[in-house]
PDB file of N, CA and C in Angstrom:
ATOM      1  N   UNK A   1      -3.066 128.081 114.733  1.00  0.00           N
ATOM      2  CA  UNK A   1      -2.611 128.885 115.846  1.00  0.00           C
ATOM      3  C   UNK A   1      -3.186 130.291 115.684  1.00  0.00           C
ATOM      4  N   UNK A   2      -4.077 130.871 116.809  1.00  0.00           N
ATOM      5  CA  UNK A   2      -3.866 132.424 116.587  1.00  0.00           C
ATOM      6  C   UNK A   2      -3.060 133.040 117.208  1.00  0.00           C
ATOM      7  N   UNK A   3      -2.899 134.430 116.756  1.00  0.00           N
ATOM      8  CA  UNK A   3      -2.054 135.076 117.612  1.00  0.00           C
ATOM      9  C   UNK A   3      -2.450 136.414 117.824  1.00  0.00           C
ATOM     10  N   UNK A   4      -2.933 136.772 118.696  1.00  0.00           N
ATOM     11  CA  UNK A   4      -3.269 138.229 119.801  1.00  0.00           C
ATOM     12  C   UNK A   4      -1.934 138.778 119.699  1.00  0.00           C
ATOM     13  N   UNK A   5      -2.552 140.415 119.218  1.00  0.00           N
ATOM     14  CA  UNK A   5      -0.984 141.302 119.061  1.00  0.00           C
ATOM     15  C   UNK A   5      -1.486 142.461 119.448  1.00  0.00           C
ATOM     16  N   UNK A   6      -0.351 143.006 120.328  1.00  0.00           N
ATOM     17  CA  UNK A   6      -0.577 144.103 121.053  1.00  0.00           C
ATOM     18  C   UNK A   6       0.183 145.010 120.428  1.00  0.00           C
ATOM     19  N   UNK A   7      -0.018 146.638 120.107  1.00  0.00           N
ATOM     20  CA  UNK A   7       1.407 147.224 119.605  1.00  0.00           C
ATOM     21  C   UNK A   7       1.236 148.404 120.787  1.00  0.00           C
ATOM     22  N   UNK A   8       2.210 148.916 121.116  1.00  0.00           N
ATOM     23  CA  UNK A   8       2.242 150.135 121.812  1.00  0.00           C
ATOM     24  C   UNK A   8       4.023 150.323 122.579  1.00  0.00           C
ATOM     25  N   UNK A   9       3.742 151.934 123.125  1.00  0.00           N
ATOM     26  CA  UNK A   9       4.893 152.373 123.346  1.00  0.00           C
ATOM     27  C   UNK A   9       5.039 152.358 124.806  1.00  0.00           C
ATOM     28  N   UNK A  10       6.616 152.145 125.379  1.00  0.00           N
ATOM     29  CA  UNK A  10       6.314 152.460 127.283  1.00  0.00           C
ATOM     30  C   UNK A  10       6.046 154.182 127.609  1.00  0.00           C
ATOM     31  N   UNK A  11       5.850 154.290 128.812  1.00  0.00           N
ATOM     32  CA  UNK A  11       5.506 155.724 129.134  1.00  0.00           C
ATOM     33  C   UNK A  11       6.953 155.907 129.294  1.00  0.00           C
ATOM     34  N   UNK A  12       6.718 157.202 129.619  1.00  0.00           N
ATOM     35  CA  UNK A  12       8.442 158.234 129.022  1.00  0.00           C
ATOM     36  C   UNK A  12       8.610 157.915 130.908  1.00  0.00           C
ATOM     37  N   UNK A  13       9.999 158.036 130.679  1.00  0.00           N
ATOM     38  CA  UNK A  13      10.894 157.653 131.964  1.00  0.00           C
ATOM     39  C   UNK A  13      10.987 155.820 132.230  1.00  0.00           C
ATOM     40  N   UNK A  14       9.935 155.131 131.442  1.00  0.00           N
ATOM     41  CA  UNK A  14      10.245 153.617 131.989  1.00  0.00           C
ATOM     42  C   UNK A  14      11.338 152.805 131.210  1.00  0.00           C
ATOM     43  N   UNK A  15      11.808 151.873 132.184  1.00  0.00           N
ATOM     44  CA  UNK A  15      13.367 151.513 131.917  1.00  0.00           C
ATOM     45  C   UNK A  15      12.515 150.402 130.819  1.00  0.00           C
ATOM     46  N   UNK A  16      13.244 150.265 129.988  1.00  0.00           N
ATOM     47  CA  UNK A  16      12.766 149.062 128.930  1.00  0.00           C
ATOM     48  C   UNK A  16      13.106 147.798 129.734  1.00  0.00           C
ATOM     49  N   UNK A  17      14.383 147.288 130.562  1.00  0.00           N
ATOM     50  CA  UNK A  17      14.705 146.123 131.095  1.00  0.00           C
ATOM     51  C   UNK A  17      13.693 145.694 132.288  1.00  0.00           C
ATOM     52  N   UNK A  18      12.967 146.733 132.928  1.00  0.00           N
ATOM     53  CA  UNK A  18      12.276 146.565 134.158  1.00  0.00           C
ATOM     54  C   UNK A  18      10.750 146.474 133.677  1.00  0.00           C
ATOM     55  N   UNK A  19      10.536 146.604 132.166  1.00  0.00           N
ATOM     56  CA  UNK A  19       9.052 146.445 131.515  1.00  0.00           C
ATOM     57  C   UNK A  19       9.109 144.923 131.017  1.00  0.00           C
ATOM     58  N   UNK A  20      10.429 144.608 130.380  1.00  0.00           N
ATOM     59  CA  UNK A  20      10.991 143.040 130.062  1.00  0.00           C
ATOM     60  C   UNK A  20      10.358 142.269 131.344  1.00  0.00           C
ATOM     61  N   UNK A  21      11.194 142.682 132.100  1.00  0.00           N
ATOM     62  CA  UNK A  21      11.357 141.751 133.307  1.00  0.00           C
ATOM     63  C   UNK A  21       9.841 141.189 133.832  1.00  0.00           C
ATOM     64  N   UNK A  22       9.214 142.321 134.004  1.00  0.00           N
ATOM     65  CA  UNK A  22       7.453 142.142 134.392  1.00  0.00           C
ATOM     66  C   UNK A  22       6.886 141.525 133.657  1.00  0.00           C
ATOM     67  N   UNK A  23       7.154 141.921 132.205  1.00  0.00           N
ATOM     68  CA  UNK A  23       6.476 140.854 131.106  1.00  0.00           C
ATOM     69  C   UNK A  23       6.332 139.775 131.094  1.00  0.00           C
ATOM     70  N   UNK A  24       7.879 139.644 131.250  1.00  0.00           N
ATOM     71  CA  UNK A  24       8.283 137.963 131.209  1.00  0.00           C
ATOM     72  C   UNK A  24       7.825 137.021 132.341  1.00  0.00           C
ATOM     73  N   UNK A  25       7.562 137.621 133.385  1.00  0.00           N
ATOM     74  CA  UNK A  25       7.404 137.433 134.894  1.00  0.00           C
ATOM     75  C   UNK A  25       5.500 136.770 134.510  1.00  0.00           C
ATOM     76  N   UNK A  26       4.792 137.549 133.752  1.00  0.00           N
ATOM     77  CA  UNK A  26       3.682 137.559 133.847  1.00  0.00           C
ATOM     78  C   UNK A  26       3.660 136.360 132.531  1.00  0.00           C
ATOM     79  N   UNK A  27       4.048 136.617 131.566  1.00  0.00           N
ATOM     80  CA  UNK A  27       4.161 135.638 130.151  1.00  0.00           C
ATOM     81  C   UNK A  27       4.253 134.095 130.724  1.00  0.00           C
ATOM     82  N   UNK A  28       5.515 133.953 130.705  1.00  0.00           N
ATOM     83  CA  UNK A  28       6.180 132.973 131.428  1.00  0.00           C
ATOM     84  C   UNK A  28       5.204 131.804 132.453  1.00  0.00           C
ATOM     85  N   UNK A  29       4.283 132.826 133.035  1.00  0.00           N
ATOM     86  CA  UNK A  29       3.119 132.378 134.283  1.00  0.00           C
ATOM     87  C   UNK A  29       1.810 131.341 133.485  1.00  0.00           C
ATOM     88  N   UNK A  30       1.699 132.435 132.113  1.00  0.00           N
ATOM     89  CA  UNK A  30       0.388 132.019 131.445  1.00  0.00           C
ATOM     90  C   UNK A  30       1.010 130.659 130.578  1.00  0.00           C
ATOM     91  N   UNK A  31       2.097 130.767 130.215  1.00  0.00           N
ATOM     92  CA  UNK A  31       2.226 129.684 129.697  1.00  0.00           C
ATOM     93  C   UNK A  31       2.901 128.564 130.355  1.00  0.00           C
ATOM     94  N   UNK A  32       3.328 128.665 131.908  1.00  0.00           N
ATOM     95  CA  UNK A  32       3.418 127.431 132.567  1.00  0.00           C
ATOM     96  C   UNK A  32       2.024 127.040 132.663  1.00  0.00           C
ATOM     97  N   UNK A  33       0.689 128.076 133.284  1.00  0.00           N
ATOM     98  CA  UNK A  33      -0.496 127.619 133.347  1.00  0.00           C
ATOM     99  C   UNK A  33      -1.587 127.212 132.113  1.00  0.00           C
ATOM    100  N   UNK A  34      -0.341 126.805 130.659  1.00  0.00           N
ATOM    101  CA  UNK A  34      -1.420 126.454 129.984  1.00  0.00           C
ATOM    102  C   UNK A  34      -2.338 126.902 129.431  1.00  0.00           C
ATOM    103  N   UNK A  35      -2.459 129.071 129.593  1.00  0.00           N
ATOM    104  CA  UNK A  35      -3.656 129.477 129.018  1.00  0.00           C
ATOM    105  C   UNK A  35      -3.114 129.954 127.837  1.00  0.00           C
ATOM    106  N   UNK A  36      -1.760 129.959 127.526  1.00  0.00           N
ATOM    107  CA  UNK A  36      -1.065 130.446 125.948  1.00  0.00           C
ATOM    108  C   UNK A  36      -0.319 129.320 125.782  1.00  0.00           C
ATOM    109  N   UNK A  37       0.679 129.693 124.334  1.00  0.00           N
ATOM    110  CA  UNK A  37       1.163 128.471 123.998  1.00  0.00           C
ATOM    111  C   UNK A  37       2.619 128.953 123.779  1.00  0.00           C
ATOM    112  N   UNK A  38       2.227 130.087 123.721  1.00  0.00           N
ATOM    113  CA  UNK A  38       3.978 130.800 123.788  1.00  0.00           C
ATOM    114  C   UNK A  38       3.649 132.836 123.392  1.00  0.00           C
ATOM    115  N   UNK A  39       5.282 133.458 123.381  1.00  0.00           N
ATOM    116  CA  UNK A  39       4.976 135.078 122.901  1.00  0.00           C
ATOM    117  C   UNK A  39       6.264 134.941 122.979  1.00  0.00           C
ATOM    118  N   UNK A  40       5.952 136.354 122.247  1.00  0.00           N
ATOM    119  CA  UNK A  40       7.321 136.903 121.914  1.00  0.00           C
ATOM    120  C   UNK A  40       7.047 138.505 121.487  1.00  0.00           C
ATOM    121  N   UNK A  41       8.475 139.186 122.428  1.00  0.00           N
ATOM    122  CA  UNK A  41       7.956 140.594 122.428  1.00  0.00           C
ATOM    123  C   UNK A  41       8.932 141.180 121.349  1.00  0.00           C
ATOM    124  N   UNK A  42       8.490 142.221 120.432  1.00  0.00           N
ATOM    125  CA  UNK A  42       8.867 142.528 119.155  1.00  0.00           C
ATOM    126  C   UNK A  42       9.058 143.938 119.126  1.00  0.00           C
ATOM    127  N   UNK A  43      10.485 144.472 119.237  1.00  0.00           N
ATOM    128  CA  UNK A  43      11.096 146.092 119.214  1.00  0.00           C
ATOM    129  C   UNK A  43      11.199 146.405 117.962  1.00  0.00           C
ATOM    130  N   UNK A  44      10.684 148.296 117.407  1.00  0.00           N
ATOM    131  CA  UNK A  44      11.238 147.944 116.622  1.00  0.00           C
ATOM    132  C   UNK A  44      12.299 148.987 116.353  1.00  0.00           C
ATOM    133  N   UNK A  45      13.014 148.683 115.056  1.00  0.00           N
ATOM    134  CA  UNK A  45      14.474 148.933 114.847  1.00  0.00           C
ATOM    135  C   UNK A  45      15.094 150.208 113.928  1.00  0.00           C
ATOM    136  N   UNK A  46      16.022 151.200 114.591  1.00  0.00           N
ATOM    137  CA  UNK A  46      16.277 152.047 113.968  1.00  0.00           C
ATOM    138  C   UNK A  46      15.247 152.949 113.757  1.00  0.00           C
ATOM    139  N   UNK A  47      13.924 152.968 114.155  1.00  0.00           N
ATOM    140  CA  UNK A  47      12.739 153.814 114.212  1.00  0.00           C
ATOM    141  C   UNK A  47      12.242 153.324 113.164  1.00  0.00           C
ATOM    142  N   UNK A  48      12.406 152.525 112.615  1.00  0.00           N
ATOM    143  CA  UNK A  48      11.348 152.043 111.123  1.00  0.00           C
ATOM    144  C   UNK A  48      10.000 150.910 111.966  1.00  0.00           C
ATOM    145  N   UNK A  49       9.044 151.613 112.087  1.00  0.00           N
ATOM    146  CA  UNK A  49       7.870 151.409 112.020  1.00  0.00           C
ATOM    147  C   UNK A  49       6.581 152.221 112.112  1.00  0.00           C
ATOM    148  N   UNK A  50       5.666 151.879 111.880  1.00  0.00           N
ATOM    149  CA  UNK A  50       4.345 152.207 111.204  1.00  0.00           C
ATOM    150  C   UNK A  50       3.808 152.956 112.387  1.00  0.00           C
ATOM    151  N   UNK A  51       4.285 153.678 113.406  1.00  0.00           N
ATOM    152  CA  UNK A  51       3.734 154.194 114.305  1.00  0.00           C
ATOM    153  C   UNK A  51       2.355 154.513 114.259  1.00  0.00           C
ATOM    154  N   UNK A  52       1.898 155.085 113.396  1.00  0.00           N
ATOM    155  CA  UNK A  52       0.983 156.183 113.259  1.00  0.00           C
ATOM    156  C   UNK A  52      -0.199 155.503 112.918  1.00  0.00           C
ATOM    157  N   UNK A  53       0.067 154.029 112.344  1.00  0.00           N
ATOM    158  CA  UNK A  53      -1.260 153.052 111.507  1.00  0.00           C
ATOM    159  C   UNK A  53      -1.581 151.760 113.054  1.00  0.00           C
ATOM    160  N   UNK A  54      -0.454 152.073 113.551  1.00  0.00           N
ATOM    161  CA  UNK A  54      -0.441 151.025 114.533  1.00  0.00           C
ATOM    162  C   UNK A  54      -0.078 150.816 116.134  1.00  0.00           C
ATOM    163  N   UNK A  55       0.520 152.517 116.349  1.00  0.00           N
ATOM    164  CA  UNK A  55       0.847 152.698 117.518  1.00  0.00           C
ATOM    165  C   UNK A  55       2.226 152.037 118.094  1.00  0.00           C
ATOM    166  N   UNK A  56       2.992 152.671 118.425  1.00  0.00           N
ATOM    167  CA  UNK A  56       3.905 152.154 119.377  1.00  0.00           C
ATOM    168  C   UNK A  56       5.151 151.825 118.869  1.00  0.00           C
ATOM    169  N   UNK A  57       6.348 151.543 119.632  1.00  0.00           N
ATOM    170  CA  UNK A  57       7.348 151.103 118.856  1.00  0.00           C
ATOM    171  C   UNK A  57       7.686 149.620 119.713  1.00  0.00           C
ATOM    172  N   UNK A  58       6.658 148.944 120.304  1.00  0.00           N
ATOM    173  CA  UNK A  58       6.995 147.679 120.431  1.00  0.00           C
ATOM    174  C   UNK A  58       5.865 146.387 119.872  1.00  0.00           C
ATOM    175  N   UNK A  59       5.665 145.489 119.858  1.00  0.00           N
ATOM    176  CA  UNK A  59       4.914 144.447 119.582  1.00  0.00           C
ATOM    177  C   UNK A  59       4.667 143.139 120.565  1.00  0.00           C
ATOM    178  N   UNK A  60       3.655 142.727 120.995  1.00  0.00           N
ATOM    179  CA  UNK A  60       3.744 141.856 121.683  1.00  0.00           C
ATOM    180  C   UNK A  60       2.572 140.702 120.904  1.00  0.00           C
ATOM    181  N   UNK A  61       3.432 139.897 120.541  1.00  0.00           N
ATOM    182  CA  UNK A  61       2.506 138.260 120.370  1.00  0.00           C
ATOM    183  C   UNK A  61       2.054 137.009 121.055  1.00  0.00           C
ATOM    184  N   UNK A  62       0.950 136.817 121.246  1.00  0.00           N
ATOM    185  CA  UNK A  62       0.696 136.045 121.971  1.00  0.00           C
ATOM    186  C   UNK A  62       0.179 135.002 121.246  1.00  0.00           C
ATOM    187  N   UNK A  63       0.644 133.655 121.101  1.00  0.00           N
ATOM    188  CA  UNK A  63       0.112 132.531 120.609  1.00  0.00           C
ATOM    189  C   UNK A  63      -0.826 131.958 121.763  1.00  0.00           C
ATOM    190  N   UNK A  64      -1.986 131.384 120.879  1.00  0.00           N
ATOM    191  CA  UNK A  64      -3.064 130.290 121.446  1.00  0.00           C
ATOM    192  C   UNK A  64      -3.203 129.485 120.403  1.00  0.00           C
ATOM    193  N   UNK A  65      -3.833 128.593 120.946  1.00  0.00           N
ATOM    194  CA  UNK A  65      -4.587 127.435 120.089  1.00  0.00           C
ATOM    195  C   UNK A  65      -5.512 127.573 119.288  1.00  0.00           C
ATOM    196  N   UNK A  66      -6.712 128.422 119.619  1.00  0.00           N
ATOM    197  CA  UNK A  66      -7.276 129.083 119.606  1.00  0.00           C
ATOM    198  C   UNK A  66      -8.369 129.736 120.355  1.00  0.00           C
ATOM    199  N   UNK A  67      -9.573 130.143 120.103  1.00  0.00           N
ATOM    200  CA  UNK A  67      -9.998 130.934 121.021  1.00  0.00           C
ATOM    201  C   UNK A  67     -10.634 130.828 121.866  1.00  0.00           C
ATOM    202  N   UNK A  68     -11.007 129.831 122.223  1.00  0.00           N
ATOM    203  CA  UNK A  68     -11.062 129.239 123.782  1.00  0.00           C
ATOM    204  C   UNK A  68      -9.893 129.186 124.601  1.00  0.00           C
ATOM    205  N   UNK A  69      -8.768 129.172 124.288  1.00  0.00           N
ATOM    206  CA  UNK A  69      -7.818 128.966 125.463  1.00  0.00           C
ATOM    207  C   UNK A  69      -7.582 130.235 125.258  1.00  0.00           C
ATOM    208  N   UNK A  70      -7.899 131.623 124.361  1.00  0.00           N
ATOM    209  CA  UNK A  70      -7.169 132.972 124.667  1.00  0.00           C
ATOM    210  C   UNK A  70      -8.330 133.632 126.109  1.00  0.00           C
ATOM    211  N   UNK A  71      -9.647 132.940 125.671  1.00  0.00           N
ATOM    212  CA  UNK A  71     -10.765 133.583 126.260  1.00  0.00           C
ATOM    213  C   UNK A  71     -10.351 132.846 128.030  1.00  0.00           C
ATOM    214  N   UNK A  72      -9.856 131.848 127.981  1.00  0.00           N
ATOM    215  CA  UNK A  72      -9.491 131.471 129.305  1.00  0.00           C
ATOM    216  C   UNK A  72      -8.020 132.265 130.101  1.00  0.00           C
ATOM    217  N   UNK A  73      -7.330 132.356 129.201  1.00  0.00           N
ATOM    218  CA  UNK A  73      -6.227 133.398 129.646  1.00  0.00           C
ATOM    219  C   UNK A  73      -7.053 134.814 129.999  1.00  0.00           C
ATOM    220  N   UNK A  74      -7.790 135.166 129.373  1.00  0.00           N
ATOM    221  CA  UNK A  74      -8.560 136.528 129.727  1.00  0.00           C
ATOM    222  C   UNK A  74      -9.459 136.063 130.951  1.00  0.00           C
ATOM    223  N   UNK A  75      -9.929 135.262 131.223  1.00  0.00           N
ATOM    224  CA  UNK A  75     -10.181 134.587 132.493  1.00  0.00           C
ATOM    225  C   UNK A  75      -9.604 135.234 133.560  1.00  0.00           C
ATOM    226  N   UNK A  76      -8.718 134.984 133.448  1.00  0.00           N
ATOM    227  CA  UNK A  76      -7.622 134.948 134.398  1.00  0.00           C
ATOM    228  C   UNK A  76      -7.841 136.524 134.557  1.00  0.00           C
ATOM    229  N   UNK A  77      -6.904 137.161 133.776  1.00  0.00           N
ATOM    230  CA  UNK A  77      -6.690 138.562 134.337  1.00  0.00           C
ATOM    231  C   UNK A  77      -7.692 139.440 134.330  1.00  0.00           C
ATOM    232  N   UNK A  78      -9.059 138.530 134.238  1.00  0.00           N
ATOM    233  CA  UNK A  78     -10.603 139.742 134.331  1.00  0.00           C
ATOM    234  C   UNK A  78     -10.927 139.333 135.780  1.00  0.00           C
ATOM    235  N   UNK A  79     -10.321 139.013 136.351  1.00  0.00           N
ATOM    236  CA  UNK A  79     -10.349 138.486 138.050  1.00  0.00           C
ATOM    237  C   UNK A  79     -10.129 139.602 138.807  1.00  0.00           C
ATOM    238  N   UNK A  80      -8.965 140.335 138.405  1.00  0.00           N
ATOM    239  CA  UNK A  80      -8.571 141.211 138.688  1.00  0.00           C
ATOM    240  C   UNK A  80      -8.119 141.271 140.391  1.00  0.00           C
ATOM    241  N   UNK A  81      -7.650 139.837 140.765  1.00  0.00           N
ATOM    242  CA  UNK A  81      -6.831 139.703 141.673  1.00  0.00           C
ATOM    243  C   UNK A  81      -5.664 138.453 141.997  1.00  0.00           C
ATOM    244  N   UNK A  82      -5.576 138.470 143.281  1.00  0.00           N
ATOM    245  CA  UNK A  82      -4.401 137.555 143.171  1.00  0.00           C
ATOM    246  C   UNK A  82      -2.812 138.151 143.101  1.00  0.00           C
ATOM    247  N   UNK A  83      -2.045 137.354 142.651  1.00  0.00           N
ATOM    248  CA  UNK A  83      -0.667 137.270 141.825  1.00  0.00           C
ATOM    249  C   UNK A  83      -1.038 137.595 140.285  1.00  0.00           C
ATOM    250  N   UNK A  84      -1.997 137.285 139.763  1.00  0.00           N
ATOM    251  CA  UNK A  84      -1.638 138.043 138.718  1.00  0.00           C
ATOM    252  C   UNK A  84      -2.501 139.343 138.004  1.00  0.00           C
ATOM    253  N   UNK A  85      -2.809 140.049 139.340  1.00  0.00           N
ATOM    254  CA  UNK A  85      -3.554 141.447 138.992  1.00  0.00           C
ATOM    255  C   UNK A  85      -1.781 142.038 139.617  1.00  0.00           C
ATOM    256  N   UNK A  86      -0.909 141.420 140.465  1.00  0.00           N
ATOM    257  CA  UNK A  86       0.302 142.158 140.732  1.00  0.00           C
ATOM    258  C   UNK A  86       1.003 142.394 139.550  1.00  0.00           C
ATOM    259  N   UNK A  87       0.805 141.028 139.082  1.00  0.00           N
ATOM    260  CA  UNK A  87       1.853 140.765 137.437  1.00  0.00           C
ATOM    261  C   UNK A  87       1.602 141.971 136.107  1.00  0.00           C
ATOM    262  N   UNK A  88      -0.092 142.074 136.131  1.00  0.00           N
ATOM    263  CA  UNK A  88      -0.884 142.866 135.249  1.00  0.00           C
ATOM    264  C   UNK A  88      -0.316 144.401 135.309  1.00  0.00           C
ATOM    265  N   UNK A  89      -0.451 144.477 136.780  1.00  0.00           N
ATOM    266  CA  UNK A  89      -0.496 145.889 137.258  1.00  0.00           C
ATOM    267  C   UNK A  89       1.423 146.474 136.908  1.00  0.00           C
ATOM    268  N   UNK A  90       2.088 145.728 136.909  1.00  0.00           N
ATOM    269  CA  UNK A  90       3.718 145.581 137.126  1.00  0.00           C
ATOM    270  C   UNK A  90       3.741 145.979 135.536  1.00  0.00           C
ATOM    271  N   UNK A  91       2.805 145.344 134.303  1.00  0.00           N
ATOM    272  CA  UNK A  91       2.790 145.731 132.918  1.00  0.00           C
ATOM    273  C   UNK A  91       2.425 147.264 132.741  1.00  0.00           C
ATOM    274  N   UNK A  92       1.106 146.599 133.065  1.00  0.00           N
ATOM    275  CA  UNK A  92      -0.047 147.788 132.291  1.00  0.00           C
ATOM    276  C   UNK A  92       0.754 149.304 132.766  1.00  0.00           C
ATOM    277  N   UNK A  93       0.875 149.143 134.084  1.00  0.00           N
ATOM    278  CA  UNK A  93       1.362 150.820 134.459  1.00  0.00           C
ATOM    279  C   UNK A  93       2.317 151.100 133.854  1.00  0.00           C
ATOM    280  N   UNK A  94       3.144 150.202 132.856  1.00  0.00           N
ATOM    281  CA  UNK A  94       4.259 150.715 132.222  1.00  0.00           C
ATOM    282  C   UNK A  94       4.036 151.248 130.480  1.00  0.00           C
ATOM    283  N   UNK A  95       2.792 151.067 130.130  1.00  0.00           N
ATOM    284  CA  UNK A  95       2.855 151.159 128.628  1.00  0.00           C
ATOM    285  C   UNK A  95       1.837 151.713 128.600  1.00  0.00           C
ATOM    286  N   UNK A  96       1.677 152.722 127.064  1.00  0.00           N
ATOM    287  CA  UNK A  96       0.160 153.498 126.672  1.00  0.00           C
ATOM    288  C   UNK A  96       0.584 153.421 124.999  1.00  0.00           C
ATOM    289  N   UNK A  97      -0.565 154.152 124.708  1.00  0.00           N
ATOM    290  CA  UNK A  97      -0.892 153.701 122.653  1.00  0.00           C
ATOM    291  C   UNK A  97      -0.681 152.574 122.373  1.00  0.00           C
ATOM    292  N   UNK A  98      -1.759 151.842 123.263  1.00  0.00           N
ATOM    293  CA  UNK A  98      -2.596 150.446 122.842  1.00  0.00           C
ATOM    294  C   UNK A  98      -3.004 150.127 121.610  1.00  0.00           C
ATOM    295  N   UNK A  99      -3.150 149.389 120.884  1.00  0.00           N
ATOM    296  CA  UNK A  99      -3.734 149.150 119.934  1.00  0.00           C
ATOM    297  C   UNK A  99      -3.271 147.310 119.942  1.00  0.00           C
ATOM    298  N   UNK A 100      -4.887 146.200 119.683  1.00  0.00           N
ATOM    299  CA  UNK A 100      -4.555 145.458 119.999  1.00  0.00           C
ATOM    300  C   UNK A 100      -4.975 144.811 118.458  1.00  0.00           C
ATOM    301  N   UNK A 101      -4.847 143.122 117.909  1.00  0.00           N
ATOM    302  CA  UNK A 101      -5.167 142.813 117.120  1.00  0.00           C
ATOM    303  C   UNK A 101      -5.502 141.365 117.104  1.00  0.00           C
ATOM    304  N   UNK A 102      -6.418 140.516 116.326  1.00  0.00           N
ATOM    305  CA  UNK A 102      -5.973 138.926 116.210  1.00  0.00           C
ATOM    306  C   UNK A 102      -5.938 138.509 114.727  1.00  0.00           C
ATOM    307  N   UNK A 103      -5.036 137.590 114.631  1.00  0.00           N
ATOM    308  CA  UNK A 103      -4.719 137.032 113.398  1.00  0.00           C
ATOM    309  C   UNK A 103      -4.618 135.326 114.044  1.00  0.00           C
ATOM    310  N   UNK A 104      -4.926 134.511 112.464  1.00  0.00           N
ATOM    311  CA  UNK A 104      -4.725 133.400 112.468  1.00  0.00           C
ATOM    312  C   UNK A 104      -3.951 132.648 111.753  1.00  0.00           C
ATOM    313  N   UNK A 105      -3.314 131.106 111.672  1.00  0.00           N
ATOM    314  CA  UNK A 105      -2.613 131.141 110.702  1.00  0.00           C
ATOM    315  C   UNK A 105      -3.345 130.631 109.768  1.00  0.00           C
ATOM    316  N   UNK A 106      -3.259 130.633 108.403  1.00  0.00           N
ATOM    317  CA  UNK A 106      -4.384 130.872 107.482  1.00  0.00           C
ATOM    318  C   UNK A 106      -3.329 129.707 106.166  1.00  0.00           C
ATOM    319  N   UNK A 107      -4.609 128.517 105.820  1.00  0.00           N
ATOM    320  CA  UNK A 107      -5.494 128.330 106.273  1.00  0.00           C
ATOM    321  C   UNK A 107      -6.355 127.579 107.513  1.00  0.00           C
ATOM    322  N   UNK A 108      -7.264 127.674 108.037  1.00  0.00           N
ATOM    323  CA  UNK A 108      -7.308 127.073 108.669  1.00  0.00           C
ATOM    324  C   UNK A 108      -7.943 125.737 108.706  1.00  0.00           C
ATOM    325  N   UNK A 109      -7.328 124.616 109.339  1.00  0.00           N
ATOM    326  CA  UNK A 109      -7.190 123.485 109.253  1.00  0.00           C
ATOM    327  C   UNK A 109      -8.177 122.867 109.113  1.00  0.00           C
ATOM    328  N   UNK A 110      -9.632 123.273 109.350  1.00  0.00           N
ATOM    329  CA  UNK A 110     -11.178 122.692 109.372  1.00  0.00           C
ATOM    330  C   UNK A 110     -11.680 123.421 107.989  1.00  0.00           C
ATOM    331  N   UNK A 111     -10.984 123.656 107.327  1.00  0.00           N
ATOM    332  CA  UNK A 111     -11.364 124.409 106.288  1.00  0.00           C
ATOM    333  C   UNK A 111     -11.642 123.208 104.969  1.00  0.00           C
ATOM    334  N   UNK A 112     -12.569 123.308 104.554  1.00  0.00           N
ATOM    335  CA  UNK A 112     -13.351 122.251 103.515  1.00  0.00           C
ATOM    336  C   UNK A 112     -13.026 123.453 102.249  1.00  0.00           C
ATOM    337  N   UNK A 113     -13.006 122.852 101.072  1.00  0.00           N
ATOM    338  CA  UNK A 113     -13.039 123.110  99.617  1.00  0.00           C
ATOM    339  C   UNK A 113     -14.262 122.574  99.188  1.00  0.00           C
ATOM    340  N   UNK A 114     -14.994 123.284  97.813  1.00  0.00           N
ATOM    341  CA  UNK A 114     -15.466 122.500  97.143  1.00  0.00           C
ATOM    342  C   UNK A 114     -17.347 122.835  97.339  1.00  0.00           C
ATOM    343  N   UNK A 115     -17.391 123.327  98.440  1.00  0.00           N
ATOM    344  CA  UNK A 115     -19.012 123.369  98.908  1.00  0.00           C
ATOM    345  C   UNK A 115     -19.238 125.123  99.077  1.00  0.00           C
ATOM    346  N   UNK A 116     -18.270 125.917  99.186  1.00  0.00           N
ATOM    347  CA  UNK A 116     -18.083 127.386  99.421  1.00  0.00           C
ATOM    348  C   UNK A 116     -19.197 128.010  98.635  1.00  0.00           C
ATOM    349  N   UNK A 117     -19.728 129.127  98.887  1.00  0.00           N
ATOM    350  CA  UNK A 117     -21.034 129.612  98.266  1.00  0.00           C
ATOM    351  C   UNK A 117     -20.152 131.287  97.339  1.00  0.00           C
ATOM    352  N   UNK A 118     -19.163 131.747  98.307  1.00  0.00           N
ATOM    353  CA  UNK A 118     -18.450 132.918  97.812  1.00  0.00           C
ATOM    354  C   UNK A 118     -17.196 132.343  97.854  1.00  0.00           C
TER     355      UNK A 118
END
């Protein structure tokens, strides 16, 4: 599985429940349509986090399969219309100090022993 991680903060004045709501609105979409496999959005707590190495005080994960189905979800919202440039637009205008990342789960499953050079 990989997982695409977003960290960043909302802009000052936005309601946290009405940034949920859009999220989920837009999340929810990609993974009825199959281009993710699931997410989960990650606050964090009492002010303990790494702001400064990583931006933001929220987290957003996005599971794929891997990276063909993330590159097809990016499909989607490099269209930049439709229902879900509304969905995009309902996010993006709500959050800044981006910082994005990918990780995998490790190891990975096509992974051979035994023939490795390093």
């Amino acid at each position: 599985m990989d997982v695409y991680q977003a960290f960043f903060s909302l802009k000052p004045g936005t309601k946290d429940l009405d940034f949920v709501a859009d999220l989920t609105r837009m999340m929810d979409h990609l993974v009825e349509s199959k281009k993710i496999e699931g997410w989960r959005l990650l606050r964090s707590k009492l002010g303990l986090t790494p702001t400064k190495a990583l931006g933001g005080e929220f987290q957003l994960l996005i599971e794929t399969r891997n990276m063909a189905q993330l590159d097809a979800a990016f499909a989607i919202a490099a269209k930049r219309s439709g229902e879900m440039e509304v969905m995009q637009f309902g996010v993006n205008s709500k959050i800044e100090d981006i910082t994005f990342a990918r990780y995998r789960d490790f190891h990975d499953p096509v992974r051979q022993t035994g023939e490795e050079l390093f």
